[in-house]
Protein backbone atom coordinates (compact mmCIF):
# COMPACT_ATOMS: atom_id res chain seq x y z
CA UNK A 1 -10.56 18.30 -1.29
CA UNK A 2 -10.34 17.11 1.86
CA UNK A 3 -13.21 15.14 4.77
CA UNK A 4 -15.34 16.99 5.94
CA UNK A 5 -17.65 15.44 8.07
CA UNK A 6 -17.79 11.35 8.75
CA UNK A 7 -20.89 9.55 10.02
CA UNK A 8 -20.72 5.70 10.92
CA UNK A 9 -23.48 3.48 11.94
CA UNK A 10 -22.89 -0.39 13.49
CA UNK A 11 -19.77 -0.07 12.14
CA UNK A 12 -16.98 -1.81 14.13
CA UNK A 13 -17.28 -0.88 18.09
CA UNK A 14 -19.34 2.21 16.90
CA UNK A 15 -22.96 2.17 16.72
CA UNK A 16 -23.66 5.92 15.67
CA UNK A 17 -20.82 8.52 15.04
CA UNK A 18 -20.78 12.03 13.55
CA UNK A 19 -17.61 14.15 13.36
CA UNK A 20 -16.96 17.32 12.01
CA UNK A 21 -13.61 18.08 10.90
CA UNK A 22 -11.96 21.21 9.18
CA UNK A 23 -8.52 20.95 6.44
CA UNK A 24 -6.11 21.12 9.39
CA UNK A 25 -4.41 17.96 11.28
CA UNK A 26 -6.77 16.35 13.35
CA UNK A 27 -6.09 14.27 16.59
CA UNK A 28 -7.94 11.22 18.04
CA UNK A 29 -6.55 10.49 21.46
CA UNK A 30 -7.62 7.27 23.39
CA UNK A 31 -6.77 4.20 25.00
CA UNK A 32 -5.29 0.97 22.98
CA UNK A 33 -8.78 -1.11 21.54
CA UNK A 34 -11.05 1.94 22.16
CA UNK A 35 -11.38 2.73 18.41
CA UNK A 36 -9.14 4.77 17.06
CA UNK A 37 -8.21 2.81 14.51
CA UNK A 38 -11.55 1.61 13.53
CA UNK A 39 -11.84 5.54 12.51
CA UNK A 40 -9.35 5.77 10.53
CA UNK A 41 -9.99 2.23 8.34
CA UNK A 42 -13.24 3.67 7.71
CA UNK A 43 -11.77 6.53 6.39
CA UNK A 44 -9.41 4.49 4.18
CA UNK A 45 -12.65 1.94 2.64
CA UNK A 46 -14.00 5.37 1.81
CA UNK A 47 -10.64 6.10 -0.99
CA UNK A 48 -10.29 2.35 -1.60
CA UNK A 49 -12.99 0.20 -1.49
CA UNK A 50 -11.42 -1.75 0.75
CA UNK A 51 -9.90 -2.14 4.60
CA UNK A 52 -5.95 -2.33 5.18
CA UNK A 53 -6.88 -4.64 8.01
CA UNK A 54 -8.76 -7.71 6.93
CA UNK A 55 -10.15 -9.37 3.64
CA UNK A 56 -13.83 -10.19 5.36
CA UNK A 57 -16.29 -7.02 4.78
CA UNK A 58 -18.36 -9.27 7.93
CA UNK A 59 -15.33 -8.17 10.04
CA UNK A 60 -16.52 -4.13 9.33
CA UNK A 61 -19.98 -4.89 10.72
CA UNK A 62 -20.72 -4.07 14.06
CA UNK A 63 -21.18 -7.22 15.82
CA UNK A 64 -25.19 -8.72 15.99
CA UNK A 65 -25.95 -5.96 13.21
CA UNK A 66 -26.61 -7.20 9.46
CA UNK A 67 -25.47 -4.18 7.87
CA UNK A 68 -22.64 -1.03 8.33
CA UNK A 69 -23.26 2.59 7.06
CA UNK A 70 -20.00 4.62 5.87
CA UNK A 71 -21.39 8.28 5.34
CA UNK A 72 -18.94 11.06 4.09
CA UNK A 73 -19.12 14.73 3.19
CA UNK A 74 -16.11 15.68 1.22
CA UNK A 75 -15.16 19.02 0.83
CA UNK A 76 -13.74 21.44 -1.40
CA UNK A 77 -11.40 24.57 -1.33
CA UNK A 78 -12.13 25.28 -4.60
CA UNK A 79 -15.70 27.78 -4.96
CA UNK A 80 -16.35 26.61 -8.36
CA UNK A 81 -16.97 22.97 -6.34
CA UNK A 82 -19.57 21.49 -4.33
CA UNK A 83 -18.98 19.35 -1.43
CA UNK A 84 -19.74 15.55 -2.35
CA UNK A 85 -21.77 13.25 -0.16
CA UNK A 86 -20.59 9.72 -0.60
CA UNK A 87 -23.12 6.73 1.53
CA UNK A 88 -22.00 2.99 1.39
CA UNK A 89 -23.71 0.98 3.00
CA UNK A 90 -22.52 -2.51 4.26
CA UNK A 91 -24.03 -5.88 4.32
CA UNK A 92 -23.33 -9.09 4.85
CA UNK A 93 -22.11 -11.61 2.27
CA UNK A 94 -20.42 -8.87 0.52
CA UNK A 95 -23.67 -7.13 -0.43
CA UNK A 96 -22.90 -3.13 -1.01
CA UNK A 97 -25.04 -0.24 -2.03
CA UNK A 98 -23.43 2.85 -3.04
CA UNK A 99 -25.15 6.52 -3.47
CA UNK A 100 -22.72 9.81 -4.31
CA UNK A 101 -24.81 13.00 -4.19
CA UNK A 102 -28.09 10.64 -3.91
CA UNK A 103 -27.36 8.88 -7.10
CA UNK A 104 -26.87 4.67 -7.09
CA UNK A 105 -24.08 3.95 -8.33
CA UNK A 106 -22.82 -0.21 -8.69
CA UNK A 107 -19.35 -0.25 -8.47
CA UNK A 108 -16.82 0.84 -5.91
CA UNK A 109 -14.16 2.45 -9.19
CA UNK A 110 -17.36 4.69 -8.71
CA UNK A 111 -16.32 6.26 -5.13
CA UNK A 112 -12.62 5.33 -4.48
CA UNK A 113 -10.21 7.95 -4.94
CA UNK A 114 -12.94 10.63 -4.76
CA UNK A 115 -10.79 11.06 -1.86
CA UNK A 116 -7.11 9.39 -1.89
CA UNK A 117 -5.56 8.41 1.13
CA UNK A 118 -2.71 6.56 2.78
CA UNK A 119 -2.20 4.78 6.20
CA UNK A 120 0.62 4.22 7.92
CA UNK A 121 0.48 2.61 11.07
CA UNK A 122 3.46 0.25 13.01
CA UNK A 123 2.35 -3.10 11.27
CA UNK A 124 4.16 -1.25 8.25
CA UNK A 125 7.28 -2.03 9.09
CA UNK A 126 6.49 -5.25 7.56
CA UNK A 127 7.33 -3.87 4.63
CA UNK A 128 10.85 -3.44 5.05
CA UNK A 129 11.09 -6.22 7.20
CA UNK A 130 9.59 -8.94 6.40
CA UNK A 131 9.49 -11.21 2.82
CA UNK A 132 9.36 -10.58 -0.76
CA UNK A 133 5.15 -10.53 -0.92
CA UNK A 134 5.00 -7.83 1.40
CA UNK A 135 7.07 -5.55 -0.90
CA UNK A 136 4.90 -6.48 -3.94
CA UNK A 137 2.07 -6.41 -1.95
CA UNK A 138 2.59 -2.21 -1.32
CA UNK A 139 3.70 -1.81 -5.10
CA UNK A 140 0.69 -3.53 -6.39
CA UNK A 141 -1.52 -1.85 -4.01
CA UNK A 142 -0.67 1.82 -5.40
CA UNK A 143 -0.75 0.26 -9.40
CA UNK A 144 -4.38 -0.81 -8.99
CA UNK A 145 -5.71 2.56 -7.45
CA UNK A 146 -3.70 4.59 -10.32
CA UNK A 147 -4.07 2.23 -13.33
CA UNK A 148 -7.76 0.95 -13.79
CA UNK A 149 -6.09 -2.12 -16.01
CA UNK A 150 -3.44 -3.22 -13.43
CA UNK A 151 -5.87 -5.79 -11.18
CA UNK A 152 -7.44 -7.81 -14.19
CA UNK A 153 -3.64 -7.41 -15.73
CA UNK A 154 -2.88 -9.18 -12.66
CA UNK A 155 -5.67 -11.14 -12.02
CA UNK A 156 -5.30 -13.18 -15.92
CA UNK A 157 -1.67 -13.63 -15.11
CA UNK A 158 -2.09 -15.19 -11.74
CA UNK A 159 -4.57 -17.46 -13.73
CA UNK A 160 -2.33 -18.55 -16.46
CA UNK A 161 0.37 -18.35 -14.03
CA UNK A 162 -1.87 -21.07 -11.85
CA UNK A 163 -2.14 -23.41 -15.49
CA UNK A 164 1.39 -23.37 -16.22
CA UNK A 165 1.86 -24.96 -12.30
CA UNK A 166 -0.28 -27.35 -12.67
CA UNK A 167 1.21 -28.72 -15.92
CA UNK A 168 4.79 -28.67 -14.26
CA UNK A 169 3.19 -30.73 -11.55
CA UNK A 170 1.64 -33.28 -13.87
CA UNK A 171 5.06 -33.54 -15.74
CA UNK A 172 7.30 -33.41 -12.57
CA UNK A 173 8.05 -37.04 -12.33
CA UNK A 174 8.84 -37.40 -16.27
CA UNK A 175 11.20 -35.16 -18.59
CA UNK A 176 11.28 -31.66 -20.03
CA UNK A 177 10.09 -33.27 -23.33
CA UNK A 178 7.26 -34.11 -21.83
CA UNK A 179 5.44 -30.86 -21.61
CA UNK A 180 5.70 -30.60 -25.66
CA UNK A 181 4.25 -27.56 -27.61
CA UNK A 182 1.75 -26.63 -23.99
CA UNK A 183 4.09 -26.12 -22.05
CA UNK A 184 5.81 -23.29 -24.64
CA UNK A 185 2.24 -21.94 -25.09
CA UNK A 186 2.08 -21.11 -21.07
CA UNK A 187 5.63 -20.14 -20.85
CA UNK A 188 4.20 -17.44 -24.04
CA UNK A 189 1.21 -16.21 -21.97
CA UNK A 190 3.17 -15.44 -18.77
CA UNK A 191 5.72 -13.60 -20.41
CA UNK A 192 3.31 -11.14 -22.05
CA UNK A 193 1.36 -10.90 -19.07
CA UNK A 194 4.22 -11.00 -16.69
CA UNK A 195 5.91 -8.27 -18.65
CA UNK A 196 3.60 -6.04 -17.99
CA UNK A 197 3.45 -6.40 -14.17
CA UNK A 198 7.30 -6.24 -14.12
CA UNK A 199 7.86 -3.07 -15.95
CA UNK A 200 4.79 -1.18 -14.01
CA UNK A 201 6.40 -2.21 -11.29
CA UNK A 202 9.56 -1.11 -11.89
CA UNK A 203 8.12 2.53 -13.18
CA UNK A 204 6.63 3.08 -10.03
CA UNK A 205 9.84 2.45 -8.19
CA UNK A 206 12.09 4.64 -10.66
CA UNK A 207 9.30 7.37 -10.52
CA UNK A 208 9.81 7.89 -6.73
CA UNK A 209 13.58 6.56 -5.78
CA UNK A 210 14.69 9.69 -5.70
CA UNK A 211 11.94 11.27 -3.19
CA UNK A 212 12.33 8.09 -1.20
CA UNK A 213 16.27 8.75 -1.14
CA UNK A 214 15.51 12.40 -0.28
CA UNK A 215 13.21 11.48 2.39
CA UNK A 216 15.01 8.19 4.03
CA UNK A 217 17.72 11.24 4.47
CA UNK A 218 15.74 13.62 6.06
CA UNK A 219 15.28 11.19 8.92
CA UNK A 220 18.96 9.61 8.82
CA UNK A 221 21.66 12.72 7.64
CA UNK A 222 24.89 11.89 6.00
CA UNK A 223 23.59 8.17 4.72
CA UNK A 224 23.88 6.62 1.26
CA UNK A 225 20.58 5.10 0.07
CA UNK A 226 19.04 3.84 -2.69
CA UNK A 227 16.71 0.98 -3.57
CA UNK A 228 17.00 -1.42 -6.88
CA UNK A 229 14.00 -3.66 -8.18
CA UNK A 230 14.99 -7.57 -8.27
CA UNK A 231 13.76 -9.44 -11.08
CA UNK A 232 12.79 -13.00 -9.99
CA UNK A 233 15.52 -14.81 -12.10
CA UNK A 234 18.36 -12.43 -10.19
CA UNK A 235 17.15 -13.12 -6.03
CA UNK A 236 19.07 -15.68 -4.93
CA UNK A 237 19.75 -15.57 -1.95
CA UNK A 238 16.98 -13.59 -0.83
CA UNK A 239 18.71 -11.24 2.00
CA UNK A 240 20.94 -9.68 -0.78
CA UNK A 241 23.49 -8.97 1.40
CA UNK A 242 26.33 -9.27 -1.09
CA UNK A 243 24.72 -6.88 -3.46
CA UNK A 244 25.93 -3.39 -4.14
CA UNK A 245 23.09 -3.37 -7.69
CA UNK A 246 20.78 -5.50 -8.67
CA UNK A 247 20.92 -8.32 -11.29
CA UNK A 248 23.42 -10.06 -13.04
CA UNK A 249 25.48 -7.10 -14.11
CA UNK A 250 24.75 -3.07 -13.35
CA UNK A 251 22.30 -2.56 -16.24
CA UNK A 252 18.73 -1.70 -14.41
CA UNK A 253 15.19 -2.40 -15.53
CA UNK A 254 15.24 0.90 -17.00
CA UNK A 255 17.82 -0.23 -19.38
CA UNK A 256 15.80 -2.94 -21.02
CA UNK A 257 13.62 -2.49 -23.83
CA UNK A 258 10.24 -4.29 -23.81
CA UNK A 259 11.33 -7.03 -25.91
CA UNK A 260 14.46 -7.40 -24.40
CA UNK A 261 12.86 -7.64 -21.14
CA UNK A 262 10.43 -10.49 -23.09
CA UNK A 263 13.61 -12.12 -24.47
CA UNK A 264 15.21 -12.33 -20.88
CA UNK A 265 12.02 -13.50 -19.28
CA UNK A 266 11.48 -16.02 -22.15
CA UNK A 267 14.97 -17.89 -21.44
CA UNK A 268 14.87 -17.68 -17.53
CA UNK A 269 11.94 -19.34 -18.31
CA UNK A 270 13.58 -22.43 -20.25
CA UNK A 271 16.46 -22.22 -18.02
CA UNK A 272 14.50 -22.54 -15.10
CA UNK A 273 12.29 -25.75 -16.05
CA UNK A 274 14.51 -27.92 -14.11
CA UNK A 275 14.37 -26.49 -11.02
CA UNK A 276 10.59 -25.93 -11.52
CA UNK A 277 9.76 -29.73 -12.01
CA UNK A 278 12.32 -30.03 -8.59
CA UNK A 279 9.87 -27.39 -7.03
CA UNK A 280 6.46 -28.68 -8.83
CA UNK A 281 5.86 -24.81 -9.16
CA UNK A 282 6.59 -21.78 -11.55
CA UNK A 283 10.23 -20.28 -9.84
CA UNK A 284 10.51 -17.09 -11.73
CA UNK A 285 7.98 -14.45 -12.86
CA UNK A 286 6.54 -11.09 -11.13
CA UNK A 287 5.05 -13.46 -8.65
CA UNK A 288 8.61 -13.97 -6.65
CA UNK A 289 10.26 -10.66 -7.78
CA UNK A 290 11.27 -8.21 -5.08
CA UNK A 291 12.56 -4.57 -4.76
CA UNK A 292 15.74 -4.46 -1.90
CA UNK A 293 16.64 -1.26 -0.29
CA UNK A 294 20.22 -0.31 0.21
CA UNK A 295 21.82 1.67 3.26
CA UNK A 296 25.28 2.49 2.66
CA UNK A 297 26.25 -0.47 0.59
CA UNK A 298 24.00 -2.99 2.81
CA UNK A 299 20.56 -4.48 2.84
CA UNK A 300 18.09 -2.45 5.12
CA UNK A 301 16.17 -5.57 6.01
CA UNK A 302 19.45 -7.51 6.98
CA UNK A 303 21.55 -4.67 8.60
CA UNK A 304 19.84 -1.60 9.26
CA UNK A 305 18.29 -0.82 13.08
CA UNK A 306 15.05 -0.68 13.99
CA UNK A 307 14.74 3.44 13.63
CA UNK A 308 16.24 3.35 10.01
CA UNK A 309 13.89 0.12 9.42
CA UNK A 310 11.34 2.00 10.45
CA UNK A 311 12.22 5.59 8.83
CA UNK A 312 12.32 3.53 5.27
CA UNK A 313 8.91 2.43 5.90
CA UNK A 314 7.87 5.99 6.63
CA UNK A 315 9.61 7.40 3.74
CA UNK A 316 7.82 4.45 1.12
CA UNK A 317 4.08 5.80 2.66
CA UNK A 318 5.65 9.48 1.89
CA UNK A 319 6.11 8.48 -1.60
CA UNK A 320 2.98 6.76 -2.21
CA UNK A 321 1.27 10.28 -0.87
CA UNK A 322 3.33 11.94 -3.21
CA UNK A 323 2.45 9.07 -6.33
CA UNK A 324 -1.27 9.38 -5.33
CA UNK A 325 -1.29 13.54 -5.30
CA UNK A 326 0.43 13.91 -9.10
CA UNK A 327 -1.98 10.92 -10.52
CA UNK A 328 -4.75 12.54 -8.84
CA UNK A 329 -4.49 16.04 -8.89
CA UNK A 330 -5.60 16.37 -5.15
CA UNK A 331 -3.93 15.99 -1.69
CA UNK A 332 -4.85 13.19 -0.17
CA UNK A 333 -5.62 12.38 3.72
CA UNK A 334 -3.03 10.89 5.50
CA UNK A 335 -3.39 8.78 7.81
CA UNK A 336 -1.31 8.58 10.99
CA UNK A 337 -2.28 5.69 13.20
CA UNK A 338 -0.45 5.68 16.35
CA UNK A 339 3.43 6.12 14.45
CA UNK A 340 4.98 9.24 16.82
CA UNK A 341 4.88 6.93 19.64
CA UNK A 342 7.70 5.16 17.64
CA UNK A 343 9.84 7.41 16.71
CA UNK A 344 12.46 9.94 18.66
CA UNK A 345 12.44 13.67 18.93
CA UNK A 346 14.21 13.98 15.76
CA UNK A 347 12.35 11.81 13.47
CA UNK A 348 9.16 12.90 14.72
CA UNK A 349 10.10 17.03 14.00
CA UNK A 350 10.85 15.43 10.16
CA UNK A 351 7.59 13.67 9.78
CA UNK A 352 6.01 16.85 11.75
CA UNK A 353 7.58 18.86 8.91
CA UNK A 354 5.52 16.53 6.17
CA UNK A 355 2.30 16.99 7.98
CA UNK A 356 2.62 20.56 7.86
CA UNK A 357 2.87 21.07 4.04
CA UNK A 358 -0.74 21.06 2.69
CA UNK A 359 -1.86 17.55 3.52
CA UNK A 360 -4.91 16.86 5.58
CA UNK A 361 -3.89 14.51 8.82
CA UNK A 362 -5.54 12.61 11.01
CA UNK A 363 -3.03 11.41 13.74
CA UNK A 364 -3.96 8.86 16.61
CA UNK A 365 -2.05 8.64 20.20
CA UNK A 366 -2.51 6.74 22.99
CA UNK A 367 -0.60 9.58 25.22
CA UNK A 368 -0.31 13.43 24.16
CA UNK A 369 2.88 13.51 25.95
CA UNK A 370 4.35 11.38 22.46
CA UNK A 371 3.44 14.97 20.99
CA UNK A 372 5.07 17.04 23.25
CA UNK A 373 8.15 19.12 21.64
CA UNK A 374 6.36 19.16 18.33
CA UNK A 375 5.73 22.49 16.44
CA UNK A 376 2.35 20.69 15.51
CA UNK A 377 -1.34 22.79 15.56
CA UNK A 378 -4.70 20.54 15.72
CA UNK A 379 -7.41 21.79 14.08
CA UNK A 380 -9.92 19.37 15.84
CA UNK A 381 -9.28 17.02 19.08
CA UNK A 382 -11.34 14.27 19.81
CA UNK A 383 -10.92 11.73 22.85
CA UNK A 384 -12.08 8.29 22.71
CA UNK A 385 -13.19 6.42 25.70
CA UNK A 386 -16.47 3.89 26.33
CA UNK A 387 -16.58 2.96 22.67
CA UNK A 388 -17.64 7.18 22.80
CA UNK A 389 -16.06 9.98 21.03
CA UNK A 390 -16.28 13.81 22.65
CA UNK A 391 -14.55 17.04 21.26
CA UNK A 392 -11.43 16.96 23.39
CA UNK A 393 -9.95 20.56 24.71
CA UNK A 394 -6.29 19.50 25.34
């Protein structure tokens, strides 16, 4: 399946919009705060339910409007399918109405992932280089569009996870005794919750470690990578830069049973309770573990240059295409929001490479010149300028 045509009304800087666009990679070409963007986060609300760029829905709406119109035909290569026509309509205070082929639907599991997609624009990089959340932040974002359970999995822990705080807070200025028989209760519920989020987690990073190893050495030949996920109780020091594994000793997640993992989690735990009436705060748990990516024996984040930084990035977006199209079934969009600009000759002819093996693109540019060299065809060209889009013929 892939977009076939996308209409937006008061939505962002656009008042009325109507593209057509066939399966090949598509460029929009415009000046920085024209748009282009905008186009492409409407494209990802329409395969998530949500924008990569803010938490408000009142942000979407076009300002002075009360309401935003997302309109989508989706197409299909297959004869034995019809083309889907998915409307969402926008309104303040969160309000949403939702038709797909005319019908009402109420929620938004209805329409996302009709259409998959992933973004990767420069902001990215954050999650290589910046803190732990940002890393959980990318894992947890993939778990709740392929497993329907994963957000109110997560959603009850961070809620017991919130009660067991507040009772190390209350007890913080007296002794461990002091919490009793609740305190063992919480410790109970976080484990079996926080299990859960742990070894998802860490199954999503084992499925595609070796694609992202594959990938990270497309970009960078002759380089040893890998990447470990860091249980909460094993961080540290949180660069990792004296790590060659992960943990305590060289045994991975993967070599833990469930209940061992429980058993582990269920004395960092106790061990911990010190150090969380110090803190007035939970210390370990899913909510401060990490995942650390290796080149060559040294943390990427700590030691690795801006273009390898940058490449790993790439390469984790690659894989979450890849996680997306097996869970799926279907190729999803990707989306390409001003990244060639950032890279050099080389790396762009890899990602180029990518592009040109089945998946629908849509690729933004400020300059065509950042696409020069490139053995890349555009099925459709458009050119943004005036808060106006026109079929471009460059």
């Amino acid at each position: 399946m892939y977009l076939k045509k996308l209409e937006l009304k008061n939505y962002r800087n656009y008042s009325d919009v109507s593209l057509n666009f066939d399966k090949n990679t598509v460029l929009i070409l415009g000046n920085n705060g024209n748009g282009k963007t905008n186009l492409l986060e409407s494209i990802y609300y329409l395969s998530t339910g949500r924008s990569h760029r803010t938490y408000t829905q009142d942000d979407i709406i076009k300002w002075g409007c009360d309401s935003s119109i997302i309109r989508v035909l989706i197409g299909s290569e297959k004869n034995d399918q019809k083309d889907k026509l998915i409307e969402i309509e926008l309104s303040r205070e969160n309000n949403i109405k939702i038709r797909i082929d005319g019908i009402y639907h109420r929620k938004k599991s209805d329409f996302i992932s009709i259409l998959p997609s992933v973004i990767f624009s420069p902001d990215d990089l954050k999650i290589v280089k910046s803190g732990p959340l940002d890393r959980r932040n990318f894992l947890d974002s993939i778990l709740e569009r392929i497993d329907k359970q994963y957000y109110r999995q997560r959603l009850q822990y961070n809620k017991i996870l919130t009660q067991r705080s507040s009772l190390v807070k209350s007890i913080s200025g007296g002794t461990k005794d002091a919490a009793g028989s609740t305190l063992e209760v919480w410790n109970e519920n976080i484990v079996k919750y926080g299990t859960g989020i742990i070894e998802k987690r860490s199954r999503l990073l084992a499925e595609f470690r070796d694609e992202f190893k594959g990938y990270v050495n497309n970009f960078f030949k002759g380089v040893v990578v890998d990447l470990f996920y860091i249980f909460s109780w094993d961080r540290g020091d949180d660069s990792y830069d004296h790590i060659s594994h992960p943990g305590d000793s060289s045994r991975r997640k993967s070599d833990f049973s469930e209940s061992e993992l429980k058993d582990i989690f269920r004395l960092k735990l106790k061990q911990s309770l010190e150090r969380d009436l110090l803190y007035r705060t939970t210390t370990v748990g899913p909510h401060r573990d990490d995942f650390v990516i290796l080149l060559d024996g040294k943390n990427l984040r700590s030691f690795g240059s801006q273009g390898q930084q940058r490449a790993a990035s790439i390469s984790l977006k690659l894989c979450e295409l890849n996680v997306l199209k097996r869970r799926f079934e279907k190729d999803p969009v990707f989306l390409l929001d001003d990244v060639f600009s950032e890279l050099d000759i080389d790396r762009k002819k890899v990602l180029v490479k990518v592009i040109g093996s089945g998946f629908q693109t849509f690729v933004t540019a400020t300059n065509i010149s950042y696409l020069d060299k490139l053995d890349l065809e555009f099925g459709n060209k458009f050119l943004i300028k005036d808060n106006k889009i026109a079929v471009s013929g460059l």
